[in-house]
Structures are given as structure tokens and as C-alpha cells.
C-alpha atoms as a PDB file:
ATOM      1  CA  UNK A   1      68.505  82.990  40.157  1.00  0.00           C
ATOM      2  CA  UNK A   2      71.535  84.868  38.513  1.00  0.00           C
ATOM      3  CA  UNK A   3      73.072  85.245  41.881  1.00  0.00           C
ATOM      4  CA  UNK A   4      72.635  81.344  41.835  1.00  0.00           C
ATOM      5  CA  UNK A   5      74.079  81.062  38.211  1.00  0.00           C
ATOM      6  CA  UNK A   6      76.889  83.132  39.459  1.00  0.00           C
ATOM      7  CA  UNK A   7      78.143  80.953  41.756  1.00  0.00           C
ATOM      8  CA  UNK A   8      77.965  78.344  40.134  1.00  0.00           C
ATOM      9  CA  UNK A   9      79.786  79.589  37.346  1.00  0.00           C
ATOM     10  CA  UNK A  10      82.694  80.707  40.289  1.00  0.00           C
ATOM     11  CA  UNK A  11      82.632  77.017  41.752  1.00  0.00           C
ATOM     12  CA  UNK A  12      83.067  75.445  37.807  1.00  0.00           C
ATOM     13  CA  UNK A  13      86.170  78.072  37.191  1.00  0.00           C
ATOM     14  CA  UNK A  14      87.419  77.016  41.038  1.00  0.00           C
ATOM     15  CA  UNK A  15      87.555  73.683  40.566  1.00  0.00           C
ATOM     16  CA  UNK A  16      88.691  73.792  36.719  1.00  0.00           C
ATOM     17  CA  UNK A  17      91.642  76.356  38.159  1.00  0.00           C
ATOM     18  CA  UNK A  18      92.193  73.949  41.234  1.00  0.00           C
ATOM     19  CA  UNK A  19      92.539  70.835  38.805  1.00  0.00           C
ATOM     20  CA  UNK A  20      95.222  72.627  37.369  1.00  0.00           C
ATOM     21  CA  UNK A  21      97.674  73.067  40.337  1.00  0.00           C
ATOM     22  CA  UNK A  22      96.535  69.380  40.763  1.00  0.00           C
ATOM     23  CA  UNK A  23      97.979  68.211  37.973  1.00  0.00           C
ATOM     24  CA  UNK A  24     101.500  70.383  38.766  1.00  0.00           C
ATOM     25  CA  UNK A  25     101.529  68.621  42.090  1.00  0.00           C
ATOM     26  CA  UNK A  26     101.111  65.181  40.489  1.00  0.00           C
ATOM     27  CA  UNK A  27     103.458  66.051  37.971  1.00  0.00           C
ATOM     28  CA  UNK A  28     106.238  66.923  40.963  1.00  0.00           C
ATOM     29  CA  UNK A  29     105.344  63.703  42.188  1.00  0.00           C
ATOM     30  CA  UNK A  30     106.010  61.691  39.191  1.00  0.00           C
ATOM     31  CA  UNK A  31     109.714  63.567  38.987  1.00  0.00           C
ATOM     32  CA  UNK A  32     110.893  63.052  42.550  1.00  0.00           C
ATOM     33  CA  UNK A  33     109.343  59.063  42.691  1.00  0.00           C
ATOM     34  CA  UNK A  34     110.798  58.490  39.086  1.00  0.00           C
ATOM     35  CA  UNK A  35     114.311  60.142  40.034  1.00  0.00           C
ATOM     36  CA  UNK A  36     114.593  58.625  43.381  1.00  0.00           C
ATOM     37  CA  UNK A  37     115.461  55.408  42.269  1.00  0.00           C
ATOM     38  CA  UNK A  38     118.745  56.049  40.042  1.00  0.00           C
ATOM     39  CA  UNK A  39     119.039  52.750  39.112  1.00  0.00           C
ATOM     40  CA  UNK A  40     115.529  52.868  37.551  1.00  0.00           C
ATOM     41  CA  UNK A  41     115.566  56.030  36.551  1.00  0.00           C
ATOM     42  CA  UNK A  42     116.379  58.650  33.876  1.00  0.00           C
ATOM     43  CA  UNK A  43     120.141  58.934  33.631  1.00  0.00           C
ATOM     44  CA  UNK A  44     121.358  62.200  34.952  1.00  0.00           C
ATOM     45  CA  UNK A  45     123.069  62.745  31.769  1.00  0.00           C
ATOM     46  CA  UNK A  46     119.873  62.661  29.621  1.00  0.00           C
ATOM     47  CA  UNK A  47     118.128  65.008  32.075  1.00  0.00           C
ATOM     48  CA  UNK A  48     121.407  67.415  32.350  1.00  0.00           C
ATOM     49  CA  UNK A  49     120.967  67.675  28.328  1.00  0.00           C
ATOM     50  CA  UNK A  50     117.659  68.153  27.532  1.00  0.00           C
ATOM     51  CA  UNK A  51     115.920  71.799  27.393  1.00  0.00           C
ATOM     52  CA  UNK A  52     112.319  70.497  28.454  1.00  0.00           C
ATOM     53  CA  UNK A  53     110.643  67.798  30.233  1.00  0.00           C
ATOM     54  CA  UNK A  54     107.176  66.833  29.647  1.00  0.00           C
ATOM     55  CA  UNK A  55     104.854  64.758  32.494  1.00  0.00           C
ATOM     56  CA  UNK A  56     101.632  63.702  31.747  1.00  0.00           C
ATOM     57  CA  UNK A  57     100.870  62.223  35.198  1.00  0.00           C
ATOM     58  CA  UNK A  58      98.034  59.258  34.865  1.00  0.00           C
ATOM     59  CA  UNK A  59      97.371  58.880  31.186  1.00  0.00           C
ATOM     60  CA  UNK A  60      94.392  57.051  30.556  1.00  0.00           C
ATOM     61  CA  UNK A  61      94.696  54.231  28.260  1.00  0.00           C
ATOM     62  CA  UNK A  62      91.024  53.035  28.027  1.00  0.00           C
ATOM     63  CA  UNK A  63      89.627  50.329  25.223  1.00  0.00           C
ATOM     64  CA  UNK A  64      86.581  49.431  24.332  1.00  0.00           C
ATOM     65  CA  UNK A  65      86.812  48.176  20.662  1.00  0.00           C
ATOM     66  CA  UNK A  66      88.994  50.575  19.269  1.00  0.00           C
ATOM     67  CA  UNK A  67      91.474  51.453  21.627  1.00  0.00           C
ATOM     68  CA  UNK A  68      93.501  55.266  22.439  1.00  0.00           C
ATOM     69  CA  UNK A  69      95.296  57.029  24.819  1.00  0.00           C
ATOM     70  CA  UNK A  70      94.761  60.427  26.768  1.00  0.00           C
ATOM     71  CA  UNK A  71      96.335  62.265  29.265  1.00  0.00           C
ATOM     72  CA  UNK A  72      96.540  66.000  30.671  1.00  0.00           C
ATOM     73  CA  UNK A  73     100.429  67.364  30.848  1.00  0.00           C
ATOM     74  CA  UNK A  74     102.823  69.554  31.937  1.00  0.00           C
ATOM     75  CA  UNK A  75     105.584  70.871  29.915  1.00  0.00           C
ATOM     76  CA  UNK A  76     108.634  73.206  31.406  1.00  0.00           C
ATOM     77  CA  UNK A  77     111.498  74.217  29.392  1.00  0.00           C
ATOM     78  CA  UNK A  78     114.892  76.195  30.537  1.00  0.00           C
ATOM     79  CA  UNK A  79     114.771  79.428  29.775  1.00  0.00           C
ATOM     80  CA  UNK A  80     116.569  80.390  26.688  1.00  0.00           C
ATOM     81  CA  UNK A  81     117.192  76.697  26.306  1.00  0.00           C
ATOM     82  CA  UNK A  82     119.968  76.678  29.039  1.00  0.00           C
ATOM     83  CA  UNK A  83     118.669  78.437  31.709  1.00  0.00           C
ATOM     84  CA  UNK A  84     116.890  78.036  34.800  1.00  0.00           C
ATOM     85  CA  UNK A  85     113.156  75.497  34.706  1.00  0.00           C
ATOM     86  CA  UNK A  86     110.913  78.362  34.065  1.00  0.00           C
ATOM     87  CA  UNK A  87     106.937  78.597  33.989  1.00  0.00           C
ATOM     88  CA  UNK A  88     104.934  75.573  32.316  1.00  0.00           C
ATOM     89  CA  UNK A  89     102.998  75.421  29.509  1.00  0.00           C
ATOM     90  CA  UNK A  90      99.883  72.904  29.740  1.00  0.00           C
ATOM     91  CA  UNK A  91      99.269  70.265  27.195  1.00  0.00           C
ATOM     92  CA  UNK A  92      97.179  67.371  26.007  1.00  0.00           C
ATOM     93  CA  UNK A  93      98.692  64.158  24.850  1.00  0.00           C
ATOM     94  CA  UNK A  94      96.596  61.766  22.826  1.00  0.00           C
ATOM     95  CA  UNK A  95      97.017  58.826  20.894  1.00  0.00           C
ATOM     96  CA  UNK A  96      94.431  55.817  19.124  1.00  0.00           C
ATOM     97  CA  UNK A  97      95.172  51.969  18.247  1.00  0.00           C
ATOM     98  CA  UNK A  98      93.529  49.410  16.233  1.00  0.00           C
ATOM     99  CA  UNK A  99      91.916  46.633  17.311  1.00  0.00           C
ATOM    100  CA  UNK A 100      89.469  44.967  19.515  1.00  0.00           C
ATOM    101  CA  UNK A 101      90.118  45.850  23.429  1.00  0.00           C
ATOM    102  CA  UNK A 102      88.190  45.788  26.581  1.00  0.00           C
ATOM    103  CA  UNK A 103      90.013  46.845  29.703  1.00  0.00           C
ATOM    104  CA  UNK A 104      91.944  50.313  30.506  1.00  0.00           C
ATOM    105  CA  UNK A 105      94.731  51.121  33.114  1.00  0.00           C
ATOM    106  CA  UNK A 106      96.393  54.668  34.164  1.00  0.00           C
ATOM    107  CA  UNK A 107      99.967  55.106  33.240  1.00  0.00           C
ATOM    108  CA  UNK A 108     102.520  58.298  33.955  1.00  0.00           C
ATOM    109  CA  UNK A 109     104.266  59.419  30.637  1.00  0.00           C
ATOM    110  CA  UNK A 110     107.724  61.356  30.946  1.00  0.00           C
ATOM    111  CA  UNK A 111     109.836  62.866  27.737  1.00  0.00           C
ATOM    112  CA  UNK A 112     112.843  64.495  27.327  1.00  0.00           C
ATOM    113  CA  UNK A 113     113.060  67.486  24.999  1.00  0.00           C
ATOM    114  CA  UNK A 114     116.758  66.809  23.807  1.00  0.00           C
ATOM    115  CA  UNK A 115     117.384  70.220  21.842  1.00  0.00           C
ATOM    116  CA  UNK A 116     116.094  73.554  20.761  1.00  0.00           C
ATOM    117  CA  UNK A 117     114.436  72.527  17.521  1.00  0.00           C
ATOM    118  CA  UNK A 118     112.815  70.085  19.291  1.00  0.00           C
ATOM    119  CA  UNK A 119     111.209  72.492  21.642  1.00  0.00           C
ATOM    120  CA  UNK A 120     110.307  75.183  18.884  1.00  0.00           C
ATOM    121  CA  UNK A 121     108.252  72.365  17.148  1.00  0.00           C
ATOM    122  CA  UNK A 122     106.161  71.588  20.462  1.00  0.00           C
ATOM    123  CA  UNK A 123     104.871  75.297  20.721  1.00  0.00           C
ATOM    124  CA  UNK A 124     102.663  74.580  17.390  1.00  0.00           C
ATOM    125  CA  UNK A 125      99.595  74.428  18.358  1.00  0.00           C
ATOM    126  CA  UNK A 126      98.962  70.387  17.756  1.00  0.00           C
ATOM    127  CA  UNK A 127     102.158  68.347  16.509  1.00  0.00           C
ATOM    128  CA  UNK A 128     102.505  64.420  15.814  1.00  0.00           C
ATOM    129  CA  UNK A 129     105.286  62.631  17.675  1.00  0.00           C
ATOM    130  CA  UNK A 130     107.397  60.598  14.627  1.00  0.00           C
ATOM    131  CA  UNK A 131     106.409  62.419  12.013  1.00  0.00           C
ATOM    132  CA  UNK A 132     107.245  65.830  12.586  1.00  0.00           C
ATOM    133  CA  UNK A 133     109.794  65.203  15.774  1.00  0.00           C
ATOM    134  CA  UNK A 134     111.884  62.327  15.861  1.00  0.00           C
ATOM    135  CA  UNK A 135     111.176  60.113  19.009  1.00  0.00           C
ATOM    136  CA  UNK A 136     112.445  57.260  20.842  1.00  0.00           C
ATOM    137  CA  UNK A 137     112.053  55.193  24.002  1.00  0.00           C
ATOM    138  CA  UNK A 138     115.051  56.288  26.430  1.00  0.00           C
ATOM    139  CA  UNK A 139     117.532  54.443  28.060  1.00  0.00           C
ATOM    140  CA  UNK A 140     116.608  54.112  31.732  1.00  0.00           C
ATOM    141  CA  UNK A 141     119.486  53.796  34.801  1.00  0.00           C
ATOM    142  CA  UNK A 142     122.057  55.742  36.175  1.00  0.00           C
ATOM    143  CA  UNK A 143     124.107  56.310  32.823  1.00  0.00           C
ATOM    144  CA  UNK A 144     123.092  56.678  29.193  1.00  0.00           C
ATOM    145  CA  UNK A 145     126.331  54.287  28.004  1.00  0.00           C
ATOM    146  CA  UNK A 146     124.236  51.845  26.480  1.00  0.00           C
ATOM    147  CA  UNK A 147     121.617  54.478  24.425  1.00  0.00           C
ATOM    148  CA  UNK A 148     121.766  53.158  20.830  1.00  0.00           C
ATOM    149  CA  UNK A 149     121.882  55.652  18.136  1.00  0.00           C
ATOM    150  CA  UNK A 150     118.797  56.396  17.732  1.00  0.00           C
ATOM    151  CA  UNK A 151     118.456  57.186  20.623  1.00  0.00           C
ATOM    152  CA  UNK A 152     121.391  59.998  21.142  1.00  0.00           C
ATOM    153  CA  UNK A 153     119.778  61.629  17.974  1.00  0.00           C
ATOM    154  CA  UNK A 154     115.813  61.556  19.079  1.00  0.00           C
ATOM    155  CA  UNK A 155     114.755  65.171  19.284  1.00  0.00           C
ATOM    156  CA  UNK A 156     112.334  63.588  22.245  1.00  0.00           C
ATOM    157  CA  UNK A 157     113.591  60.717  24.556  1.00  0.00           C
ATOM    158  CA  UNK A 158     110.418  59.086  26.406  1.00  0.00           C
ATOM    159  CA  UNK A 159     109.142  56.750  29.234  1.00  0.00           C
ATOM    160  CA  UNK A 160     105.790  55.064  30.845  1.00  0.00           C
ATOM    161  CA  UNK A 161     105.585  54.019  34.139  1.00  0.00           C
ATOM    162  CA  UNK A 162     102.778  51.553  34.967  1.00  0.00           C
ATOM    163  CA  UNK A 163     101.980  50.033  38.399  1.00  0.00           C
ATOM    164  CA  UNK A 164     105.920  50.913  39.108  1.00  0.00           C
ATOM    165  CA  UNK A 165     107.323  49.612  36.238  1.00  0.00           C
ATOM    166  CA  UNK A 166     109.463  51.995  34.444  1.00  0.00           C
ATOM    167  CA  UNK A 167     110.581  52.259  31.161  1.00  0.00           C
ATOM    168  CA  UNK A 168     111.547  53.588  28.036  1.00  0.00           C
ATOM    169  CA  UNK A 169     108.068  53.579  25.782  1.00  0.00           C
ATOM    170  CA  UNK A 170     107.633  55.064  21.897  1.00  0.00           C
ATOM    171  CA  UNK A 171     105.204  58.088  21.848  1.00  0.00           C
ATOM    172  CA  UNK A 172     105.753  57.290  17.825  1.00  0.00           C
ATOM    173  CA  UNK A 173     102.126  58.515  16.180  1.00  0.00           C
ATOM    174  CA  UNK A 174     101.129  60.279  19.885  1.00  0.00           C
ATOM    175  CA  UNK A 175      99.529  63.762  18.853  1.00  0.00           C
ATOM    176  CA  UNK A 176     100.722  66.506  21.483  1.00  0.00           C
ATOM    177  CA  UNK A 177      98.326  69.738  21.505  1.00  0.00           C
ATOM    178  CA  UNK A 178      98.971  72.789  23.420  1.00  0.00           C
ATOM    179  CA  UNK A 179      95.561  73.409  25.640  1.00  0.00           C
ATOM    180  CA  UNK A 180      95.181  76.803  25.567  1.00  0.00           C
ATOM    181  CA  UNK A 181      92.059  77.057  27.764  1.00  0.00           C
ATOM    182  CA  UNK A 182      94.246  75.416  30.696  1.00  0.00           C
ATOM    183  CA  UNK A 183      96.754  78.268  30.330  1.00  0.00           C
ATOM    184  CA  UNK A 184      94.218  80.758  30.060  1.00  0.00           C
ATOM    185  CA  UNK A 185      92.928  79.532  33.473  1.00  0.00           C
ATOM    186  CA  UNK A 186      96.387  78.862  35.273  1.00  0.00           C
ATOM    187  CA  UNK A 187      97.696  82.556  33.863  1.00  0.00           C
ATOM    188  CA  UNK A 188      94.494  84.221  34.258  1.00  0.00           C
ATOM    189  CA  UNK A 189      94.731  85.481  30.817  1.00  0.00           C
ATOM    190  CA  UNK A 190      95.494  84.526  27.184  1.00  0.00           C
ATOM    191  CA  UNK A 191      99.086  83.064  26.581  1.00  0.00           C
ATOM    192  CA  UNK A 192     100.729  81.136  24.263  1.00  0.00           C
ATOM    193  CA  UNK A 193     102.789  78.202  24.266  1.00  0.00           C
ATOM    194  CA  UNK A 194     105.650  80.436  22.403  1.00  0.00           C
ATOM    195  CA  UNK A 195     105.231  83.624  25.172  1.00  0.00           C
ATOM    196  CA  UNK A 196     105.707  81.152  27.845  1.00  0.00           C
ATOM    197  CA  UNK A 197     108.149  78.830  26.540  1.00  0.00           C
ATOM    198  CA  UNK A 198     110.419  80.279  24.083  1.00  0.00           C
ATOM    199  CA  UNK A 199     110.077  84.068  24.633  1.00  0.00           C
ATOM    200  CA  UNK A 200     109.966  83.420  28.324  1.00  0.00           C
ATOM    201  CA  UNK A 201     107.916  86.516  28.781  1.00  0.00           C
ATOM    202  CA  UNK A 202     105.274  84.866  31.612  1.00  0.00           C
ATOM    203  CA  UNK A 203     106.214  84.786  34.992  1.00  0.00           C
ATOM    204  CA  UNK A 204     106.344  81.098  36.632  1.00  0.00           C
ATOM    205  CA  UNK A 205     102.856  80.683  39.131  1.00  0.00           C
ATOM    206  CA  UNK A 206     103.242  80.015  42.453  1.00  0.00           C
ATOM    207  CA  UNK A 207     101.838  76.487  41.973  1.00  0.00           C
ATOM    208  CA  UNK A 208     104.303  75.979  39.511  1.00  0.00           C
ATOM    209  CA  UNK A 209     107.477  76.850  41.751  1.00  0.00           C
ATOM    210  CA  UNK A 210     107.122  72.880  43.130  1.00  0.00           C
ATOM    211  CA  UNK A 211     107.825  71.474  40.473  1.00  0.00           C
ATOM    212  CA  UNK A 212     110.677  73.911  39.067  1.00  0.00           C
ATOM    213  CA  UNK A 213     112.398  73.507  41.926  1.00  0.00           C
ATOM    214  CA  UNK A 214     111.796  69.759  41.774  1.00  0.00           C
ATOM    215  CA  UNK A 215     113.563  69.664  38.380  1.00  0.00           C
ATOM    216  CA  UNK A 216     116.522  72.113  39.618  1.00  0.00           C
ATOM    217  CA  UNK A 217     116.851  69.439  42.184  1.00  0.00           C
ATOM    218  CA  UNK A 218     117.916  66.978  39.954  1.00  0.00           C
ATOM    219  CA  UNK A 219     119.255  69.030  37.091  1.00  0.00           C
ATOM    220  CA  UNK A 220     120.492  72.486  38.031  1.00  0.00           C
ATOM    221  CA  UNK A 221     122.184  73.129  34.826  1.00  0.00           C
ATOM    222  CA  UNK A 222     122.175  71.947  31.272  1.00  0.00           C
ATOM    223  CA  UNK A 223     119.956  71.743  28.118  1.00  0.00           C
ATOM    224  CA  UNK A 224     121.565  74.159  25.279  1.00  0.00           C
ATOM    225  CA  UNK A 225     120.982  78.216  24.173  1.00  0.00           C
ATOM    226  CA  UNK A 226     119.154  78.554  21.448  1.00  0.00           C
ATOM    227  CA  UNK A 227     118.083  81.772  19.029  1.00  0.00           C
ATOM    228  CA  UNK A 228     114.622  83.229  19.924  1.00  0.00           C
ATOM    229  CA  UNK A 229     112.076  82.765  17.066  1.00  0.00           C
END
């Protein structure tokens, strides 16, 4: 019976680990189908800016009277703000609405982190989008000429993409939490959002190496240095 309970236990911590590197492969996805179209997509100067990207591949939007929003997400910042993509921190991204709904669909989420105060907020461990960072729907094509103001000054620039359509879409009132029990298993040990993001102490897993690459790919350079905490 414990030999039993044992394996079972392996199998759960398996399949919780292997869910992980699934959701870094979707999240490559997302990036390369998203930046493949330029004329659809982010504009390279947005991306050559910013000093993280977040993807929350397949957010559920589900209703059923009162409404919300959930999703699973990856976030990956240049190290030391300017640097190369380095290892990801995992996240969850939540949101609720008001008002009677039946129905649900599955949409990808992608935001730009557009400068280092931006990115030191995120590593609290929950944080609401609008109140305590500034956020706006992004411009979407090849250039950023036609970003309003608000937009060049949103600490995070973000999009949806729903049965192919992609756009710019507010994450205003969206509460972002860092999921330290998906770290825990992708690492193998405790780590926090700060070690892995701003101190850059935590080596990048080999599942993650996809998806940096998949951002060097279309930004090798950019973002902007910023002072350790």
C-alpha cells in the first residue's frame, strides 16, 4: 500500500512538473504564431523596448452568472533589464466581471513590460493591473507610429488573441500573482519571483531555453538597465 501511495504521489508531481514545460512550449508557440505575421503583430519597436514579456497561453474566460477570467503564465525578463531573455518566472493571471453570462471561450494573453519599475512591481507576490501599474492595450502592426500617449507611457502594453484575432486588450483590474508552487516544481526548489527575475541568480531550465531563444529571435537586444533592489 505505501509502495502504491508512492507512486502515485511520483505520477501527480510528473504530470504537475510535465504541465509545466507544457505551458513553456505553448507559450513559444503563442510568440512565434503572434510574431510571424508583422502586419498583425507586436511592432518590433515595442518588443525591442520592453524588459519582460508575459504569455498566458489559453486563458479561460468562463461565465456562468458572474463572469471572470483565468489563465496560467509565463513571465521572462532580460537580465539586468537589458540583457539577454533569461529564466521564467511562472504566474497566474485572474480577473472577474459583473453580470449575467453563460458561455466561455479560451483566449492567449501577451504584455509588454515597458520599463524597470514596471518589472520590480510584478515580483510582489499578487499585484492589480491599473491600480498599482499603469496599463494599456498596445498598438498592433509593424510600427508603433500611431501608439497614442497613453500608450508610450503604460508601464505594461497588452494583447488577446481569440480564434486568430489579434489585438490590443486592457488587463485594467486583472490581478497578476506569482505561483510559487509552479516554480518550486519547475526549479526543483524554493525560488522567488525577485531571485529569478531581478537578481538573476537561477539558472534558465532546459525547457525554458525554447522559448528564450524564441524571444532572442525576434528581439536580440533592448529593454533598459536598471539598479538591483
Amino acid at each position: 500500500m505505501k509502495r502504491l501511495t508512492l507512486i502515485l504521489l511520483l505520477l501527480t508531481f510528473c504530470a504537475t512538473a510535465f504541465a509545466g514545460e507544457s505551458q513553456l512550449k505553448k507559450a513559444t508557440n503563442v510568440i512565434n504564431e503572434i510574431m510571424g505575421t508583422p502586419d498583425k503583430g507586436i511592432p518590433d519597436e515595442l518588443l525591442e523596448r520592453s524588459v519582460c514579456v508575459g504569455i498566458v497561453p489559453s486563458q479561460v474566460k468562463f461565465a456562468l452568472g458572474l463572469g471572470g477570467t483565468y489563465g496560467r503564465g509565463v513571465l521572462v525578463c532580460r537580465k539586468g533589464g537589458n540583457g539577454a531573455w533569461d529564466a521564467p518566472s511562472m504566474f497566474t493571471l485572474g480577473a472577474a466581471s459583473i453580470g449575467f453570462q453563460i458561455g466561455g471561450k479560451a483566449t492567449d494573453v501577451v504584455f509588454l513590460v515597458m520599463n524597470p519599475e514596471g518589472m520590480k512591481k510584478l515580483v510582489q507576490d499578487s499585484v492589480k493591473l491599473g491600480a498599482e501599474l499603469s496599463v494599456a492595450a498596445g498598438p498592433v502592426g509593424r510600427s508603433a507610429e500611431g501608439a497614442t500617449d497613453a500608450q508610450l507611457h503604460a508601464e505594461i502594453l497588452s494583447y488577446s488573441r481569440t480564434r486568430g484575432l489579434f489585438a490590443g486588450a486592457s488587463l485594467d483590474g486583472a490581478i497578476l500573482k506569482q505561483d510559487g508552487d509552479d516554480n518550486e516544481k519547475l526549479y526543483g526548489r524554493k525560488v522567488t519571483a525577485k531571485e529569478i527575475l531581478i537578481d538573476g541568480t537561477v539558472p534558465t531550465p532546459r525547457a525554458a531555453q525554447g522559448l528564450d531563444s524564441t524571444l532572442t529571435k525576434y528581439s536580440p537586444k533592448g529593454g533598459q538597465a536598471f539598479a538591483r533592489l
